[in-house]
C-alpha atoms as a PDB file:
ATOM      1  CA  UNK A   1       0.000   0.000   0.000  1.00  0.00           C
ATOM      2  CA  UNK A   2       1.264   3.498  -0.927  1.00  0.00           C
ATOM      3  CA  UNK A   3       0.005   6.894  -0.495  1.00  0.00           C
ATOM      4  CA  UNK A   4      -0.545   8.531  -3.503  1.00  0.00           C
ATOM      5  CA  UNK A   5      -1.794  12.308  -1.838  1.00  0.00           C
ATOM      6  CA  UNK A   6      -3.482  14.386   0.560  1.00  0.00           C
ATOM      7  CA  UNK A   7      -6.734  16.305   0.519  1.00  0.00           C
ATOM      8  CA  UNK A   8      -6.562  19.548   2.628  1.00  0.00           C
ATOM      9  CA  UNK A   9      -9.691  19.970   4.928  1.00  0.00           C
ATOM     10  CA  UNK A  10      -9.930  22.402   8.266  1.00  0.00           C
ATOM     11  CA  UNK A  11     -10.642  19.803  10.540  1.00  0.00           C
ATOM     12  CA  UNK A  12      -9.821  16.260   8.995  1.00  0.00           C
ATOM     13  CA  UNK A  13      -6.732  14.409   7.584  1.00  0.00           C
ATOM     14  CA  UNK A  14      -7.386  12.735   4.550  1.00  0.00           C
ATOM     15  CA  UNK A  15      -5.440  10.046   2.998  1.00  0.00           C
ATOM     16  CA  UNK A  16      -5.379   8.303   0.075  1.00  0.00           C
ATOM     17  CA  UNK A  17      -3.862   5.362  -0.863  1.00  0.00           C
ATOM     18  CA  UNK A  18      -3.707   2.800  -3.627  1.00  0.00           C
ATOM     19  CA  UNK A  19      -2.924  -1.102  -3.616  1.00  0.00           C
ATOM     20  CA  UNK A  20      -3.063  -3.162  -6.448  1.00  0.00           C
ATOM     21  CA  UNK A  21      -6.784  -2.337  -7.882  1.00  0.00           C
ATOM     22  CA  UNK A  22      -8.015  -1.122  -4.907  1.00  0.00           C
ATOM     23  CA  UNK A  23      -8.307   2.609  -3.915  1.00  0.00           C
ATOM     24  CA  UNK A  24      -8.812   3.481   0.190  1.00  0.00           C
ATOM     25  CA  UNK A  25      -9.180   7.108   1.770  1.00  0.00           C
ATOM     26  CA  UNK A  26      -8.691   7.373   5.663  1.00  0.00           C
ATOM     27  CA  UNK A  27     -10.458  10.054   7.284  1.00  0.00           C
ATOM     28  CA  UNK A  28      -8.778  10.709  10.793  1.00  0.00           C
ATOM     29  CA  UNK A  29      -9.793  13.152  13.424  1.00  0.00           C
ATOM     30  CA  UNK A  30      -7.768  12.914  16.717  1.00  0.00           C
ATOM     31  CA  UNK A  31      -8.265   9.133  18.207  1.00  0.00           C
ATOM     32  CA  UNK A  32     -11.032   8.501  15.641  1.00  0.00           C
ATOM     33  CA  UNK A  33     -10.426   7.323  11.689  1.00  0.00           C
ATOM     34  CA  UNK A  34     -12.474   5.992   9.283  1.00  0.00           C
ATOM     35  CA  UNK A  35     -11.648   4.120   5.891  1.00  0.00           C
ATOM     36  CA  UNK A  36     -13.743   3.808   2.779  1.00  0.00           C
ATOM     37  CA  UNK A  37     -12.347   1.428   0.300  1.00  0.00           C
ATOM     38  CA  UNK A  38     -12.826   1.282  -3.501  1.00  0.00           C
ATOM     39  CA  UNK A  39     -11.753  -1.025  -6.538  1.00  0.00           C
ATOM     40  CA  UNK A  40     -10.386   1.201  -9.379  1.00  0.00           C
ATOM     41  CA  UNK A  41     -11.821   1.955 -12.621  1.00  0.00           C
ATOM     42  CA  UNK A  42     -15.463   1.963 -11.053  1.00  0.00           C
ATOM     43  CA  UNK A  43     -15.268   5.323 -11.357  1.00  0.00           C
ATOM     44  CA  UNK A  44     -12.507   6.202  -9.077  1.00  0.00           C
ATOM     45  CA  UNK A  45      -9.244   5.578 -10.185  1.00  0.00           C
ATOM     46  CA  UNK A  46      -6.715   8.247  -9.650  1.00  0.00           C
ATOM     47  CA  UNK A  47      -6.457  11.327  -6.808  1.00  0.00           C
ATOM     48  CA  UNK A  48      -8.454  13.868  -8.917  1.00  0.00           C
ATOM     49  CA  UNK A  49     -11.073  11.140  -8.932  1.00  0.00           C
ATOM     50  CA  UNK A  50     -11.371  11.453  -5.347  1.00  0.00           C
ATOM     51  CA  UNK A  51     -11.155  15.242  -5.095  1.00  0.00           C
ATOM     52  CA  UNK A  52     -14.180  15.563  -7.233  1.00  0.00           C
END
């Protein structure tokens, strides 16, 4: 698994990553995170996909 950006927000830290055909962004917030996974090419498949 690598990280292939950030996405700025006031209060959050947003990662994204990428591993083989799979796309996951962690949402953290002090002792909290969350982690949405997707596969690529369903209509996410690059860091400007998840921006949008």
């Amino acid at each position: 698994m690598r990280i292939i950006g950030y996405i700025e927000h006031p209060v959050l830290k947003i990662t994204v990553f990428k591993m083989d055909n799979k796309i996951s962004i962690k949402f953290e917030s002090g002792l909290y995170e969350q982690t949405y996974k997707f596969r690529s090419g369903d209509t996410i498949s690059n860091l400007g996909d998840v921006k949008k």
